[in-house]
PDB file of N, CA and C in Angstrom:
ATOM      1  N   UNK A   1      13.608  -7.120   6.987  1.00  0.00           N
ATOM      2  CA  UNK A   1      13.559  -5.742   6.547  1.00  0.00           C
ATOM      3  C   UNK A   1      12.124  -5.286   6.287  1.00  0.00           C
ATOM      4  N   UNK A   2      11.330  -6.126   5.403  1.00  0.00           N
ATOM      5  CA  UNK A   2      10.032  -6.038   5.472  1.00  0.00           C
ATOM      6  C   UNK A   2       9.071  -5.684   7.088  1.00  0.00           C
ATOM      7  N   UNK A   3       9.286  -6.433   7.313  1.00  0.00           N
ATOM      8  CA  UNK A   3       8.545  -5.782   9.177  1.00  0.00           C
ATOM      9  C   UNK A   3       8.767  -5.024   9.338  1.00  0.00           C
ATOM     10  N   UNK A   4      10.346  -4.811   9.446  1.00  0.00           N
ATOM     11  CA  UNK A   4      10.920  -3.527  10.334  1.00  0.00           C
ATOM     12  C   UNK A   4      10.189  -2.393   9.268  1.00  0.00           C
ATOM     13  N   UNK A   5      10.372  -2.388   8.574  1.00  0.00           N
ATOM     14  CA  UNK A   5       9.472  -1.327   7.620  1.00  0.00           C
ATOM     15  C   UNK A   5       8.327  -0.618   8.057  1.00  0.00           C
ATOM     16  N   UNK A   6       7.883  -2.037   7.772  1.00  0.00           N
ATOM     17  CA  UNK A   6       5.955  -1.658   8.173  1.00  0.00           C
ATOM     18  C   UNK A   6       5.716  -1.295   9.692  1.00  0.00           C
ATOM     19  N   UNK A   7       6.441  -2.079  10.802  1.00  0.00           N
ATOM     20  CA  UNK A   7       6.362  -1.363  11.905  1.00  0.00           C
ATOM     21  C   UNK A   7       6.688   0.216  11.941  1.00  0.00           C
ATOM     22  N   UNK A   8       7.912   0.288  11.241  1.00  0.00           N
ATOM     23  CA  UNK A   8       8.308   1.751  11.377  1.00  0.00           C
ATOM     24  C   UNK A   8       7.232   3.157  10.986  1.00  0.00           C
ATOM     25  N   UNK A   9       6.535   2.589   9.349  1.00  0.00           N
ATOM     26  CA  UNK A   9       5.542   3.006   9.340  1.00  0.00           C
ATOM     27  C   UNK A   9       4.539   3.486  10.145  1.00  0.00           C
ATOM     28  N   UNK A  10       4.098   2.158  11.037  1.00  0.00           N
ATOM     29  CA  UNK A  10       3.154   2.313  11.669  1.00  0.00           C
ATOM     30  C   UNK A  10       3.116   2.967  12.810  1.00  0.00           C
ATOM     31  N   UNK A  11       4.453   3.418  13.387  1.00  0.00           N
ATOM     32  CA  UNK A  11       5.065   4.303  14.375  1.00  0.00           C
ATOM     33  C   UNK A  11       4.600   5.523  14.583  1.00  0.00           C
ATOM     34  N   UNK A  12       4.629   5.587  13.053  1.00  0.00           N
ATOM     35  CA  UNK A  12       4.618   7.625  12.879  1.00  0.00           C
ATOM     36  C   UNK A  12       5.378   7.725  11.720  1.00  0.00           C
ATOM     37  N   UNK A  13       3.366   7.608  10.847  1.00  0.00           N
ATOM     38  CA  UNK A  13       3.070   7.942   9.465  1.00  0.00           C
ATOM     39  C   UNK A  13       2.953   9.145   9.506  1.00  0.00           C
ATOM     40  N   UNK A  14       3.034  10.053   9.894  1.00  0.00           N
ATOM     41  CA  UNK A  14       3.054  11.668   9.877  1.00  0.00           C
ATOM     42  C   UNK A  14       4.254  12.247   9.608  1.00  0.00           C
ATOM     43  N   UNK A  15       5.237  11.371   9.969  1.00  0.00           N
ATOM     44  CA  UNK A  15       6.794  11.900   9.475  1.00  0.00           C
ATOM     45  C   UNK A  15       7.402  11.555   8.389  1.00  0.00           C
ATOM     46  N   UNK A  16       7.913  12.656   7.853  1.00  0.00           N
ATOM     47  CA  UNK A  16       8.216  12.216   6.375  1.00  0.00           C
ATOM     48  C   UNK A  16       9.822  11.266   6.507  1.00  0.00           C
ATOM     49  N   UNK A  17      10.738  11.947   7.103  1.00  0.00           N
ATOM     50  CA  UNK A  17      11.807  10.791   7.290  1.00  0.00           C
ATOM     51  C   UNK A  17      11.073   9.609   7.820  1.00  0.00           C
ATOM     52  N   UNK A  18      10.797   9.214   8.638  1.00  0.00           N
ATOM     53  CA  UNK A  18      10.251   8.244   9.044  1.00  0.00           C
ATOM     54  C   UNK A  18       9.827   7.283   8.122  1.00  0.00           C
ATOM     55  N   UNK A  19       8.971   7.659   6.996  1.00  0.00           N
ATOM     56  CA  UNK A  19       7.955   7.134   6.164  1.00  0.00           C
ATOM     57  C   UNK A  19       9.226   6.518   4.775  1.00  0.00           C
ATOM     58  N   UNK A  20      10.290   7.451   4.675  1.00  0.00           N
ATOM     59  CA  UNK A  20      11.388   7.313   3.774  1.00  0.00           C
ATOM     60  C   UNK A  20      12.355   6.339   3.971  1.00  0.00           C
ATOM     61  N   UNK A  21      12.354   6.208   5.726  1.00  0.00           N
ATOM     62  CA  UNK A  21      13.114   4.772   6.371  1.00  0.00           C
ATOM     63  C   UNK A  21      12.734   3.651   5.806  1.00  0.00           C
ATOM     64  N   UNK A  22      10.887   3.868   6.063  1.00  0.00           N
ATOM     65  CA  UNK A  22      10.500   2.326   6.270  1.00  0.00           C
ATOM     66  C   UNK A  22      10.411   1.734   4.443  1.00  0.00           C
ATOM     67  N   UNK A  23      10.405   2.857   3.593  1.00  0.00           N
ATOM     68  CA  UNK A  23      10.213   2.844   2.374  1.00  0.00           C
ATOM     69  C   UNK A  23      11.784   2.405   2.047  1.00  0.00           C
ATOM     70  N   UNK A  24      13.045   2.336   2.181  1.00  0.00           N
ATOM     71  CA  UNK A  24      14.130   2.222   2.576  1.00  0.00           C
ATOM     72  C   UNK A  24      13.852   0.743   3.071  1.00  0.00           C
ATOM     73  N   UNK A  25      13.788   0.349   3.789  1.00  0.00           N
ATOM     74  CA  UNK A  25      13.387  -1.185   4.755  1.00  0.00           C
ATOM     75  C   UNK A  25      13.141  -1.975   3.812  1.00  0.00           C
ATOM     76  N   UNK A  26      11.910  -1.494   2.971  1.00  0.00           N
ATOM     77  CA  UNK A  26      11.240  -2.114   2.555  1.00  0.00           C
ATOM     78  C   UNK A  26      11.599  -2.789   0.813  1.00  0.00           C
ATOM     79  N   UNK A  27      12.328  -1.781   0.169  1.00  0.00           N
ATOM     80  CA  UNK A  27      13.128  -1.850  -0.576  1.00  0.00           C
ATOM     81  C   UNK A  27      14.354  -2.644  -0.725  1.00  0.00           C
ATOM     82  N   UNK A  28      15.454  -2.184   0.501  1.00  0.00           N
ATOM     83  CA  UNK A  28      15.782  -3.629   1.349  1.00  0.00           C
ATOM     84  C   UNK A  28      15.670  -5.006   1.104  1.00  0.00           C
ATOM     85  N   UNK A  29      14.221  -4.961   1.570  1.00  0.00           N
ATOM     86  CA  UNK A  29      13.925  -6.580   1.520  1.00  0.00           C
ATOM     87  C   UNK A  29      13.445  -7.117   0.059  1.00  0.00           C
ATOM     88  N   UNK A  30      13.271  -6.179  -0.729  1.00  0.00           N
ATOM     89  CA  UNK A  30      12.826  -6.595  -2.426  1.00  0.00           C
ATOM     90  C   UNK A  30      14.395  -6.582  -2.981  1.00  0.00           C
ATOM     91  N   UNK A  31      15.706  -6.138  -2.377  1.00  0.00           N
ATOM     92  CA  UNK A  31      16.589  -6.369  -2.889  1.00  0.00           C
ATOM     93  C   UNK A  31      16.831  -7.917  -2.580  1.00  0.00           C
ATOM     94  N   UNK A  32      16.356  -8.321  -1.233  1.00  0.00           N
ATOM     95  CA  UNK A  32      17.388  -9.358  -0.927  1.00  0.00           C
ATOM     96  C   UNK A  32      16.310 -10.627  -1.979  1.00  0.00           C
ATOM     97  N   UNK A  33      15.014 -10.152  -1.668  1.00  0.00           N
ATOM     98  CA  UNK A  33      14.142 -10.887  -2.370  1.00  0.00           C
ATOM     99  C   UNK A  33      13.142 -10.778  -2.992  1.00  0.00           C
ATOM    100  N   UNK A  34      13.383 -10.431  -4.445  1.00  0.00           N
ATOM    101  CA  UNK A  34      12.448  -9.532  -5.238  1.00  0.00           C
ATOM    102  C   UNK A  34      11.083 -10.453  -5.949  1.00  0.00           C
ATOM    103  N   UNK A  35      10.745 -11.286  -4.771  1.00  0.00           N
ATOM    104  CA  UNK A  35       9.416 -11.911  -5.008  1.00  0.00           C
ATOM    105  C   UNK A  35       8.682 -12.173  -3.519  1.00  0.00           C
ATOM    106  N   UNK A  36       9.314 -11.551  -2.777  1.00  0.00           N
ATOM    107  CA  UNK A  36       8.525 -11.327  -1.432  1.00  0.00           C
ATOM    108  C   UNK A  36       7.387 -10.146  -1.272  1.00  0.00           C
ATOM    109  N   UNK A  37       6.280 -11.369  -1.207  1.00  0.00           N
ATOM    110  CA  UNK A  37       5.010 -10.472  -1.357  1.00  0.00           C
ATOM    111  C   UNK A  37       4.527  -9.804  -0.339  1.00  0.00           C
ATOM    112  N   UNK A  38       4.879 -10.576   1.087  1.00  0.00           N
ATOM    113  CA  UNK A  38       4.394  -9.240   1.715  1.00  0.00           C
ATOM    114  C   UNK A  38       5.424  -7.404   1.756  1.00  0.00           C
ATOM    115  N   UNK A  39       6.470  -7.394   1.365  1.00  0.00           N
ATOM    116  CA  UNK A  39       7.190  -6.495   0.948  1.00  0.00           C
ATOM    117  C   UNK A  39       6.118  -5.285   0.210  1.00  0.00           C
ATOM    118  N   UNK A  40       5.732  -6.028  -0.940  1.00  0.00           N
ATOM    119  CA  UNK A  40       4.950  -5.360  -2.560  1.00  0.00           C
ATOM    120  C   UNK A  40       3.713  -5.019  -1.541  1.00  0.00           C
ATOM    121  N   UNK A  41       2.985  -5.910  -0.651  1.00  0.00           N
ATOM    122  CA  UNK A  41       1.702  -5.302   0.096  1.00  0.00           C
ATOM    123  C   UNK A  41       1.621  -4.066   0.838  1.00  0.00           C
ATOM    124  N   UNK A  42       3.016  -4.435   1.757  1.00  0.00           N
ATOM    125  CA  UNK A  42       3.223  -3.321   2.634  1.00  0.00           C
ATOM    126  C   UNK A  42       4.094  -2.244   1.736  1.00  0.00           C
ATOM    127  N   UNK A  43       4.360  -1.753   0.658  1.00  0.00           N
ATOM    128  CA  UNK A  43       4.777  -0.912  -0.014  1.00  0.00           C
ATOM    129  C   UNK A  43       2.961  -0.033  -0.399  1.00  0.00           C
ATOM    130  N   UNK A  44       2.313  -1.548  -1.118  1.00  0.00           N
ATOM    131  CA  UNK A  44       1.314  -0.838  -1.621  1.00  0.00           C
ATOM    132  C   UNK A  44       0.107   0.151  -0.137  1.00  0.00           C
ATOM    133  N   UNK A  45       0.602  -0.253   0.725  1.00  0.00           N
ATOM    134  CA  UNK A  45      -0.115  -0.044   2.045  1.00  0.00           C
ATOM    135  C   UNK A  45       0.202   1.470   2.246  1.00  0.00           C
ATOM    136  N   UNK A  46       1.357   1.555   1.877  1.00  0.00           N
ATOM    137  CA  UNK A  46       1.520   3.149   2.533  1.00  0.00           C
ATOM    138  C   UNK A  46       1.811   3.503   0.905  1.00  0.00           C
ATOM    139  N   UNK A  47       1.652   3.321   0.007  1.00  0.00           N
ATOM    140  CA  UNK A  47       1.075   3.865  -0.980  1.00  0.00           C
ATOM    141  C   UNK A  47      -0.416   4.377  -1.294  1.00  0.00           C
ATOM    142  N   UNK A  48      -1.304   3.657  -0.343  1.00  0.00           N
ATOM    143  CA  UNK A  48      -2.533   3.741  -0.138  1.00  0.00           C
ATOM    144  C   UNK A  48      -2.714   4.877   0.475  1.00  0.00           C
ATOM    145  N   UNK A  49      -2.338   4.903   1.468  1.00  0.00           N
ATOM    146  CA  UNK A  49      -2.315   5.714   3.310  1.00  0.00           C
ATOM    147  C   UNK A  49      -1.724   7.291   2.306  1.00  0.00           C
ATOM    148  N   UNK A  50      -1.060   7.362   1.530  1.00  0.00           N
ATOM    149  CA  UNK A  50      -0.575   8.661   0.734  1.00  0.00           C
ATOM    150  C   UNK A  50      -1.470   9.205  -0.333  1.00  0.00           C
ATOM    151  N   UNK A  51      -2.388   8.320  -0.601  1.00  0.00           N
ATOM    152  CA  UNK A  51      -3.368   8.613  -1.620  1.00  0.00           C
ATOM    153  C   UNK A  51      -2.778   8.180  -2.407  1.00  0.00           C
ATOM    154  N   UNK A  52      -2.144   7.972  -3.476  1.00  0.00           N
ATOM    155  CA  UNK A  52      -1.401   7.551  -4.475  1.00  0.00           C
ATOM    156  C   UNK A  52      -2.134   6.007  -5.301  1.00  0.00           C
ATOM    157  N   UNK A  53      -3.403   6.023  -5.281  1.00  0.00           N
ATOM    158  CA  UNK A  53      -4.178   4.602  -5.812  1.00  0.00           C
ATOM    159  C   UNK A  53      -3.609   3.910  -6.598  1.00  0.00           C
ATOM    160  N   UNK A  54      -3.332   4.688  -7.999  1.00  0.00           N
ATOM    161  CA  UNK A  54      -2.778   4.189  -8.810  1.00  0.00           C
ATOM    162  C   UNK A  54      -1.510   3.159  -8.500  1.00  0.00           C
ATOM    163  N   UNK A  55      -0.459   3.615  -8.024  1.00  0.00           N
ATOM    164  CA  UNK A  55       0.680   3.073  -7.563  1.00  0.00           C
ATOM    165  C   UNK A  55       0.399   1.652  -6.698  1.00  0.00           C
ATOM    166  N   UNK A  56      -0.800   2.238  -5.781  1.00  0.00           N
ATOM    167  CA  UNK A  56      -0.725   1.296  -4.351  1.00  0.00           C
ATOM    168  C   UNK A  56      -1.764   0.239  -5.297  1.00  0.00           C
ATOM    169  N   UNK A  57      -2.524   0.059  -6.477  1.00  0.00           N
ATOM    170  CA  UNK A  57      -3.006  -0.640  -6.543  1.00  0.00           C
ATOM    171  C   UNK A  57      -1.707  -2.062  -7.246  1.00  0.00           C
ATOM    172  N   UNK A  58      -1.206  -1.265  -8.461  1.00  0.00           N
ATOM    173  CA  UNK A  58      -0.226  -1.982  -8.817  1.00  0.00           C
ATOM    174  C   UNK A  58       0.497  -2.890  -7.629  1.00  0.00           C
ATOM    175  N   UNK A  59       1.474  -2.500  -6.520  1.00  0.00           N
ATOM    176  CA  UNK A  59       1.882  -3.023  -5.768  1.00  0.00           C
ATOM    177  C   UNK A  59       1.328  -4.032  -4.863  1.00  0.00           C
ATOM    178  N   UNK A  60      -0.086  -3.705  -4.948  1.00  0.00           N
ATOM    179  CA  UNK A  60      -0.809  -4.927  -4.177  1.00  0.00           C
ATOM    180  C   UNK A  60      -1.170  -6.036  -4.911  1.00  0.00           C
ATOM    181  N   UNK A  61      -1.140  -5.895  -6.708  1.00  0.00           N
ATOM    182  CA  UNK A  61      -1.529  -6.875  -7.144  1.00  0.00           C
ATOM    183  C   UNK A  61      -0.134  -7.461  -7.413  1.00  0.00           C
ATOM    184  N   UNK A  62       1.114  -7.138  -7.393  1.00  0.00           N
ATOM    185  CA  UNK A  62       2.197  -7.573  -7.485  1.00  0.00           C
ATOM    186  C   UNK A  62       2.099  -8.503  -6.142  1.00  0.00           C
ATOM    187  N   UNK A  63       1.726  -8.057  -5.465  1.00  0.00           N
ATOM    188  CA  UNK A  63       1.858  -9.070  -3.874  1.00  0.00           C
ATOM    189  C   UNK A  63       1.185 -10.261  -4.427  1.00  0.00           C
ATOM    190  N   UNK A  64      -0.066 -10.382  -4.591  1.00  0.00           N
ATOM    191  CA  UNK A  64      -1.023 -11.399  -4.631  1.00  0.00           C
ATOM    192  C   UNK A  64      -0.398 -12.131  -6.040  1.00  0.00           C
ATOM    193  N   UNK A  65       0.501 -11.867  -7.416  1.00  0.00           N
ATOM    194  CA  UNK A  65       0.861 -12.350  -7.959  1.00  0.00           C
ATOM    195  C   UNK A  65       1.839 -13.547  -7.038  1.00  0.00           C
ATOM    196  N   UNK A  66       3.032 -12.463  -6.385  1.00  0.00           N
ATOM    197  CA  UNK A  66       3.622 -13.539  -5.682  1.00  0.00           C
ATOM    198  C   UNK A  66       3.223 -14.727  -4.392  1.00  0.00           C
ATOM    199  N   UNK A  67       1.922 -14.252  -3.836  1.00  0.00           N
ATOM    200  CA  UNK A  67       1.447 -15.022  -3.127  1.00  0.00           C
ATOM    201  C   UNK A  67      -0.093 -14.730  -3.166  1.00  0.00           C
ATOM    202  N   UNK A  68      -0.701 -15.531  -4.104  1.00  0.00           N
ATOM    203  CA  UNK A  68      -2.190 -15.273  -4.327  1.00  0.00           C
ATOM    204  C   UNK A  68      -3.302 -15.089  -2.428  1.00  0.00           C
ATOM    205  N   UNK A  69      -2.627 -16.166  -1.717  1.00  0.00           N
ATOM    206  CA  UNK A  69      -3.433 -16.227  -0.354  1.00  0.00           C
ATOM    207  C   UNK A  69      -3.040 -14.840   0.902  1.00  0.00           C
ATOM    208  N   UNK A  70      -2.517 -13.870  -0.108  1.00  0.00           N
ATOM    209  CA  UNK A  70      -1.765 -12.910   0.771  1.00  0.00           C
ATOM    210  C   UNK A  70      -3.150 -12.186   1.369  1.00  0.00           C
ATOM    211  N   UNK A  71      -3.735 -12.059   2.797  1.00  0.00           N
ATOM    212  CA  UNK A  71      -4.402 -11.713   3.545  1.00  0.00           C
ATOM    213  C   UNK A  71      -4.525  -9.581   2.926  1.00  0.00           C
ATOM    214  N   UNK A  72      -3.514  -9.778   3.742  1.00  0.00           N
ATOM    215  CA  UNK A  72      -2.596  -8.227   3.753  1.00  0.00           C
ATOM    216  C   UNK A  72      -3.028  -7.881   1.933  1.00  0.00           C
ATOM    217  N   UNK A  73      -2.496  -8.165   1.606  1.00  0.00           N
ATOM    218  CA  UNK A  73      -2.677  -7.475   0.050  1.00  0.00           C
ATOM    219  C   UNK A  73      -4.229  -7.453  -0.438  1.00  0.00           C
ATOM    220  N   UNK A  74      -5.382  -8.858  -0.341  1.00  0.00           N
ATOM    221  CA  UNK A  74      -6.465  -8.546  -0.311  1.00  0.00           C
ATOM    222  C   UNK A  74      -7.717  -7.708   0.623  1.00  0.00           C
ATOM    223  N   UNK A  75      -6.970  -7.440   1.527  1.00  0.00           N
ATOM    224  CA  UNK A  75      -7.905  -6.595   2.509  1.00  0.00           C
ATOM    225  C   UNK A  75      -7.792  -4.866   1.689  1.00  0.00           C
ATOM    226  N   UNK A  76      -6.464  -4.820   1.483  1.00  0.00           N
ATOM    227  CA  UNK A  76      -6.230  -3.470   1.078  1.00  0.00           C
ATOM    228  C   UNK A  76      -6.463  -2.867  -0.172  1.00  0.00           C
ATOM    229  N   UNK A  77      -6.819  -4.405  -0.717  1.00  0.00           N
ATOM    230  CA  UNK A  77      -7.415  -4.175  -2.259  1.00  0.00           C
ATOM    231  C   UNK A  77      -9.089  -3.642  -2.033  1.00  0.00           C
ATOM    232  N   UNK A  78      -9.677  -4.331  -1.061  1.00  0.00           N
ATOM    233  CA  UNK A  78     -11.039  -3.922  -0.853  1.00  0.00           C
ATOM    234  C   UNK A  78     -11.089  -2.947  -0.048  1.00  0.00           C
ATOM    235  N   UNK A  79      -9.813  -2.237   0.551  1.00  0.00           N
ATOM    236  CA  UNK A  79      -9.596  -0.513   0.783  1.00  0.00           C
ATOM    237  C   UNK A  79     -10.031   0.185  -0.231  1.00  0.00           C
ATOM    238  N   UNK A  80      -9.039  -0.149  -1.548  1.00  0.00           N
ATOM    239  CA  UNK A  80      -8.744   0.859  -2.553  1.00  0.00           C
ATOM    240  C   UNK A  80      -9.834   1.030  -3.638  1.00  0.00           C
ATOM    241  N   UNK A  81     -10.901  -0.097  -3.268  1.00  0.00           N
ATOM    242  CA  UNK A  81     -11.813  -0.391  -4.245  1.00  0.00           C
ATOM    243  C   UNK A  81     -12.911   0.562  -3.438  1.00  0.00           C
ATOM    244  N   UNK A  82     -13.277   0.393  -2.219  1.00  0.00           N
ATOM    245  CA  UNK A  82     -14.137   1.273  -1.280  1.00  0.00           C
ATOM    246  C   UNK A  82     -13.746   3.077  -1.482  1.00  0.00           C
ATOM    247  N   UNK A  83     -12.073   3.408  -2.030  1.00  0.00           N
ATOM    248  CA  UNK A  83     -12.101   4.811  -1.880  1.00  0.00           C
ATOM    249  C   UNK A  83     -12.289   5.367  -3.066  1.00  0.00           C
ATOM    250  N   UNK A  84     -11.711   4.247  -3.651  1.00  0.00           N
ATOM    251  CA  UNK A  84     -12.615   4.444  -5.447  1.00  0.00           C
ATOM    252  C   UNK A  84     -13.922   5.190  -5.692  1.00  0.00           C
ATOM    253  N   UNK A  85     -14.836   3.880  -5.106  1.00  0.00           N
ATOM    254  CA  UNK A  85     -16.148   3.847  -5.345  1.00  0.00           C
ATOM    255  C   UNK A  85     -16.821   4.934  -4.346  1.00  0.00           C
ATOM    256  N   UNK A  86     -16.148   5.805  -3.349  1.00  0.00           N
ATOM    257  CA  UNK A  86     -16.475   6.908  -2.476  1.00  0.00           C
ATOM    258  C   UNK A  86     -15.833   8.632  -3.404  1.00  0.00           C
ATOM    259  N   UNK A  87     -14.821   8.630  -4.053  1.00  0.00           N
ATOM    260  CA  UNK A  87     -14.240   9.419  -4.922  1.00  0.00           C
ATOM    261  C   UNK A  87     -15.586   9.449  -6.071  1.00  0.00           C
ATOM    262  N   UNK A  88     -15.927   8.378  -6.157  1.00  0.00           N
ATOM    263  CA  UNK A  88     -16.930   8.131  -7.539  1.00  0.00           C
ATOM    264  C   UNK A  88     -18.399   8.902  -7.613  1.00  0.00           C
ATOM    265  N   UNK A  89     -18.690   8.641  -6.198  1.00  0.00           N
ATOM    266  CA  UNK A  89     -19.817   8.946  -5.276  1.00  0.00           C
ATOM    267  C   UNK A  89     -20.098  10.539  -5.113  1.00  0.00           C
ATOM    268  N   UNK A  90     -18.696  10.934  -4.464  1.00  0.00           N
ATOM    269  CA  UNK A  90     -18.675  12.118  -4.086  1.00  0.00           C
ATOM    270  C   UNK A  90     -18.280  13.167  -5.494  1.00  0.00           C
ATOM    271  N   UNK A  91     -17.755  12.516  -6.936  1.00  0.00           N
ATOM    272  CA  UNK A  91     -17.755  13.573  -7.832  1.00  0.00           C
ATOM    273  C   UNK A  91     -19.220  13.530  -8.358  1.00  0.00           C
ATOM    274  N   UNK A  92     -19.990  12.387  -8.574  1.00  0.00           N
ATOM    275  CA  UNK A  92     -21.100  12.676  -8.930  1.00  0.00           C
ATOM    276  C   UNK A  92     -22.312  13.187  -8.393  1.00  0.00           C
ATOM    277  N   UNK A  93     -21.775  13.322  -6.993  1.00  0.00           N
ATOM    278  CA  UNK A  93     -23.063  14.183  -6.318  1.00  0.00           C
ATOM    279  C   UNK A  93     -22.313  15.539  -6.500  1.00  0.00           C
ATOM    280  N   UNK A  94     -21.410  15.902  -6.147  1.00  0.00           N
ATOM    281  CA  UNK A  94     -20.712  17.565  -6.673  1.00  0.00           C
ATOM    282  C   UNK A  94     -21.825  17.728  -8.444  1.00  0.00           C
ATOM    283  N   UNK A  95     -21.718  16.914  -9.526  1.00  0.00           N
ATOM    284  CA  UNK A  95     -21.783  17.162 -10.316  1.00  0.00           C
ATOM    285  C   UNK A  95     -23.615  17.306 -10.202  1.00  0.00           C
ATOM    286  N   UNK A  96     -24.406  16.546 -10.051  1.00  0.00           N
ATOM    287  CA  UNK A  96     -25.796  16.805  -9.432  1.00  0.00           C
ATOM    288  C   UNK A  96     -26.328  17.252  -9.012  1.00  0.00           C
ATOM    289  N   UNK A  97     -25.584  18.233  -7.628  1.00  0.00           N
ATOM    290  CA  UNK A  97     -26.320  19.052  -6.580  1.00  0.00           C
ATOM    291  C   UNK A  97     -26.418  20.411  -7.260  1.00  0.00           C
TER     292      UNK A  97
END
């Protein structure tokens, strides 16, 4: 359920049913197994992709709880840390210029 998710996602993130399937999928697979980390990654992934930091950060560190060597969950952590530190960037030059 997890794959099928994230593939679906990755199909066509522009559609909102679409995006509600794979969120659906993905949910799914935290029912059947609510310590499957790549599930919590790829949740926090298109929690990311929505802007939603807050959320998508939680969910990625839930991944790496359940599987500290999770690839997927640390790459996207050094996403969320890069749009951070660009949000950070860009209010303090607004506030400067």
């Amino acid at each position: 359920h997890a794959w099928l998710g994230w593939a679906m996602f990755n199909k066509d993130k522009l559609n909102a049913a679409n995006v509600k399937r794979s969120k659906d999928e993905l949910n799914a697979a935290l029912k059947l197994d609510p310590r499957l980390a790549i599930a919590f990654a790829f949740r926090g992934s298109i929690l990311l992709e929505e802007g939603n930091l807050d959320m998508a950060e939680v969910e990625l560190k839930r991944a790496l709880k359940f599987n500290p060597q999770s690839k997927h969950a640390r790459r996207e952590l050094r996403v969320l840390e890069e749009r951070r530190e660009s949000q950070k960037k860009g209010l303090f030059g607004r506030i400067f210029s």
